[in-house]
Protein backbone atom coordinates (compact mmCIF):
# COMPACT_ATOMS: atom_id res chain seq x y z
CA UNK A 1 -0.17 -38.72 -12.52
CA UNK A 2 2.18 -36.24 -10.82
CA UNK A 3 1.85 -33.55 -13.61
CA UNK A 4 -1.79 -34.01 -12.91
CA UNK A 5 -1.81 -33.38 -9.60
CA UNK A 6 1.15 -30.69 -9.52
CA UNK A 7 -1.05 -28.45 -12.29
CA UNK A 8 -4.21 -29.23 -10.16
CA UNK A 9 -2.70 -28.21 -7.24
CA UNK A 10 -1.37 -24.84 -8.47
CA UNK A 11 -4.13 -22.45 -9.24
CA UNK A 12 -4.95 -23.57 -5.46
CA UNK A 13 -1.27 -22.60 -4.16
CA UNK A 14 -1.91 -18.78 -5.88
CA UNK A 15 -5.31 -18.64 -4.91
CA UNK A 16 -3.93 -18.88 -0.79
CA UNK A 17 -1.04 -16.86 -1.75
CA UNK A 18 -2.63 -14.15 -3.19
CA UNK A 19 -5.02 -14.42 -0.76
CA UNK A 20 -2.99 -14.43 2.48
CA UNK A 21 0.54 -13.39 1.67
CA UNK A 22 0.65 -10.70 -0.70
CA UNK A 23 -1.19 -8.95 -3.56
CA UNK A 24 -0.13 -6.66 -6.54
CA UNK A 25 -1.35 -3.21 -6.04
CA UNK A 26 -1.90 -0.35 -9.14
CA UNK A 27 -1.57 3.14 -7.95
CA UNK A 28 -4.45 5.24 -9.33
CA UNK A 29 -4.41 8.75 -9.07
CA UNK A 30 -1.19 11.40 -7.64
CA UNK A 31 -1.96 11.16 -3.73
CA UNK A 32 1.46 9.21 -2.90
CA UNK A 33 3.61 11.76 -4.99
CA UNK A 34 6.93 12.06 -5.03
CA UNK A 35 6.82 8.80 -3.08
CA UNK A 36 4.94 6.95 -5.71
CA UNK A 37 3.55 7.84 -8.91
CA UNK A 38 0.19 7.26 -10.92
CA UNK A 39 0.27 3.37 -12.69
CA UNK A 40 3.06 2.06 -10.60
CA UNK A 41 2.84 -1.33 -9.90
CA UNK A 42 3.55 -2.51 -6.22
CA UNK A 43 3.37 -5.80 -4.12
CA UNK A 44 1.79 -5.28 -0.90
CA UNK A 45 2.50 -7.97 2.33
CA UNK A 46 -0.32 -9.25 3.64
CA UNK A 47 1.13 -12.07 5.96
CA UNK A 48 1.23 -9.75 8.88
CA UNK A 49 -2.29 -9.30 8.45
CA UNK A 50 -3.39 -12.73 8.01
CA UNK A 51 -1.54 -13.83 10.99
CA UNK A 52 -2.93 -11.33 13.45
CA UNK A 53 -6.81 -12.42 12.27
CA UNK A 54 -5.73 -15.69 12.84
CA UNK A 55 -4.33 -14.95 16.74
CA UNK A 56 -7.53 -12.71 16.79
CA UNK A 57 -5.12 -9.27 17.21
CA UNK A 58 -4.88 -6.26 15.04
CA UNK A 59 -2.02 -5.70 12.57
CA UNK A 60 -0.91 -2.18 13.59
CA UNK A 61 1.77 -0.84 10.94
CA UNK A 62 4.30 1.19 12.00
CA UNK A 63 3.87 5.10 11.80
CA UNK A 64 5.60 6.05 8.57
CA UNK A 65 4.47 2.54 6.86
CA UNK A 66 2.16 2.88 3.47
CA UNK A 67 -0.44 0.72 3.50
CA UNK A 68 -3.23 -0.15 1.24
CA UNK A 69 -6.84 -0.61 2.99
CA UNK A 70 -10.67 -0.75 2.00
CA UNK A 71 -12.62 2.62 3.40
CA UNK A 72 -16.41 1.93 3.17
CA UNK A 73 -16.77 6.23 3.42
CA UNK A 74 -15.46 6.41 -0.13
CA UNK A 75 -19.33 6.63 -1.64
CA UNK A 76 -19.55 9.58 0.84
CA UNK A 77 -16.91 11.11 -1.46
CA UNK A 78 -18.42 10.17 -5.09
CA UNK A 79 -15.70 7.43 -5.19
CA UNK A 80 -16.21 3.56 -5.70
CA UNK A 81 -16.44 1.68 -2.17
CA UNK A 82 -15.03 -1.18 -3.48
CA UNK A 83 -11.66 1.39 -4.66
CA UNK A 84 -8.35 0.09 -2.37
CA UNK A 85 -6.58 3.41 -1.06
CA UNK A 86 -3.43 3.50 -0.26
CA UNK A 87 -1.77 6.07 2.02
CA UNK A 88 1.03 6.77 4.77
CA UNK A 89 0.42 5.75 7.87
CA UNK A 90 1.04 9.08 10.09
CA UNK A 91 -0.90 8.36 13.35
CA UNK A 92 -1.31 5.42 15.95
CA UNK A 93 -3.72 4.38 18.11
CA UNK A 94 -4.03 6.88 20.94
CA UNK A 95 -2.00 9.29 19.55
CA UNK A 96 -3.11 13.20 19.35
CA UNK A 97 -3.13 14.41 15.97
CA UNK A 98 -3.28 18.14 15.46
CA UNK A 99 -2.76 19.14 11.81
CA UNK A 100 -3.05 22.95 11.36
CA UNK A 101 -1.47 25.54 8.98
CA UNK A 102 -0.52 22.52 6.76
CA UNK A 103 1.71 20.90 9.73
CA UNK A 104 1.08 17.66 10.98
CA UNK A 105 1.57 17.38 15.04
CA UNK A 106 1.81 14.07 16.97
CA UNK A 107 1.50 14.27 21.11
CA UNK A 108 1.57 10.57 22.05
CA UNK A 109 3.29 9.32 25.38
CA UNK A 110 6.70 9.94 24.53
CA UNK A 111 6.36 13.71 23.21
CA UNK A 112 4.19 15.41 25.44
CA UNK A 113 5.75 18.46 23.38
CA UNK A 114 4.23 16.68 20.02
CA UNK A 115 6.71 16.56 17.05
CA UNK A 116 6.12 16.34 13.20
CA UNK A 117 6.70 12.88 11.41
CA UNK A 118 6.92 15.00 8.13
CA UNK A 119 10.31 16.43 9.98
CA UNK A 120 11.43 13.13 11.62
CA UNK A 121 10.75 10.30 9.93
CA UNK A 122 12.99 9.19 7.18
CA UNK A 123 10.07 8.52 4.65
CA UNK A 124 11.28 11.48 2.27
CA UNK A 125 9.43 14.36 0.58
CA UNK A 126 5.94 15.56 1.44
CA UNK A 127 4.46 17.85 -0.91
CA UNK A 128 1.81 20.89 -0.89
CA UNK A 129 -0.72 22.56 2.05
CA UNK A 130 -2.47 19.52 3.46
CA UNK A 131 -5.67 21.96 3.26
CA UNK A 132 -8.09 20.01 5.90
CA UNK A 133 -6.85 21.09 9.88
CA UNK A 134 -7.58 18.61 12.04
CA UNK A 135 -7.62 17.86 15.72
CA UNK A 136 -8.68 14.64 17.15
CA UNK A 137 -7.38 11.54 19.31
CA UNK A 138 -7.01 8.16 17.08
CA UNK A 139 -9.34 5.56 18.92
CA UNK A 140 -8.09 2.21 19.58
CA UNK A 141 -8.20 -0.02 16.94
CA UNK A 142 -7.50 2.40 14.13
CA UNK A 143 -4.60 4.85 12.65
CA UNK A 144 -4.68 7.76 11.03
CA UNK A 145 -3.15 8.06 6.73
CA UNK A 146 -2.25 10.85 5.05
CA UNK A 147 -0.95 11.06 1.35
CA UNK A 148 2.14 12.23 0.56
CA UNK A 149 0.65 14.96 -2.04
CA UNK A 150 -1.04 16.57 1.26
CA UNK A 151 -3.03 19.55 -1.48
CA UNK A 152 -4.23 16.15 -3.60
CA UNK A 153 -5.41 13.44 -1.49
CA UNK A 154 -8.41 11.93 0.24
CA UNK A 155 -7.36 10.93 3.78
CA UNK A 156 -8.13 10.74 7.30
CA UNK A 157 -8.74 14.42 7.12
CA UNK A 158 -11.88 13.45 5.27
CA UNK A 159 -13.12 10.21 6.06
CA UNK A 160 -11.66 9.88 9.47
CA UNK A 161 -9.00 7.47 10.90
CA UNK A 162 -8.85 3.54 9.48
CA UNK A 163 -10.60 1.17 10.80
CA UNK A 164 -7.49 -1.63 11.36
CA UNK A 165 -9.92 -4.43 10.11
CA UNK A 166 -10.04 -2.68 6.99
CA UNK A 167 -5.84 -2.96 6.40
CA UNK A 168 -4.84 -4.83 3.27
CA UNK A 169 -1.48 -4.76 4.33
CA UNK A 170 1.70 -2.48 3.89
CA UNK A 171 3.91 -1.58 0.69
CA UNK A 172 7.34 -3.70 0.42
CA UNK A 173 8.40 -2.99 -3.12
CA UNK A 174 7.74 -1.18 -5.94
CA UNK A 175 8.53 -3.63 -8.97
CA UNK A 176 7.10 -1.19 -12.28
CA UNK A 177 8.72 0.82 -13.64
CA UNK A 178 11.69 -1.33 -13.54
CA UNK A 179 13.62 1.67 -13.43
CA UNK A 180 12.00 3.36 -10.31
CA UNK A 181 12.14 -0.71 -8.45
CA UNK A 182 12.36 0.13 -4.65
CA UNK A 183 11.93 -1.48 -1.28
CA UNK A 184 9.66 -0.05 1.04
């Protein structure tokens, strides 16, 4: 009876897990190079998430997180709505974003002056002319991504900042290639 009821109750155990707490993520396409690299396999961490739907709050990542997130704007682009993106979070609610002669500028309460999170923030390599200059304020309730490979991806200089509803949840480790296995 307990075997039973121990391989009855496991496909429901996953199911919530998967679910709620974390979720293995493919990385399609070159916009996270050097940082990540086409076919790697990740595990994203969704618990964050989960918990602040269920105390009705937003999960806001940290600036300099990657997350993965749904953008409905995707057909706007020829791409597959239902596609998972996953990008570097580079901008905050309320924060001034200036991007311009492939530099990215913050201004946010506590640098008037604005500084540049590709400079600052330990996150590592950022590669080629982000292309797009932008200037804009993030609204409330969203951030602004940015891939790594700035000349080769689809980001919030297209489709506009993300929509926090529409956060997955943030990269913890890279587990394939076994060789290339980091925390994140």
């Amino acid at each position: 009876m307990s075997t039973v009821f121990i391989l009855l109750l496991a496909p429901f155990i996953a199911i919530i897990l998967i679910t709620f707490v974390f979720q293995s993520y493919q990385v399609d396409g070159q916009s996270m190079e050097t940082t990540l690299q086409d076919h790697d396999r990740l595990i994203i961490w969704k618990l964050p998430r989960t918990w602040a739907r269920i105390t009705h709050h937003n999960f806001v990542p940290h600036r300099g997180d990657v997350i993965v997130f749904n953008e409905p704007a995707l057909a706007d682009f020829g791409q597959d709505p239902e596609k998972q993106l996953i990008k570097r979070v580079i901008g905050l609610p309320g924060d001034h974003i200036v991007v311009k002669n492939g530099v990215a500028t913050i201004y946010d309460s506590g640098h008037s002056d604005g500084f540049q999170p590709d400079k600052t923030l330990p996150y590592g390599a950022v590669i080629g002319y982000t292309g797009t200059d932008t200037d804009l304020v993030v609204p409330n309730g969203e951030v602004f991504v940015m891939g790594d490979n700035r000349g080769n991806s689809l980001d919030s200089r297209s489709f506009g900042p993300v929509n926090l509803a529409n956060v997955v949840g943030k990269l913890v480790v890279r587990v394939l290639p076994l060789g290339n296995m980091k925390r994140f």
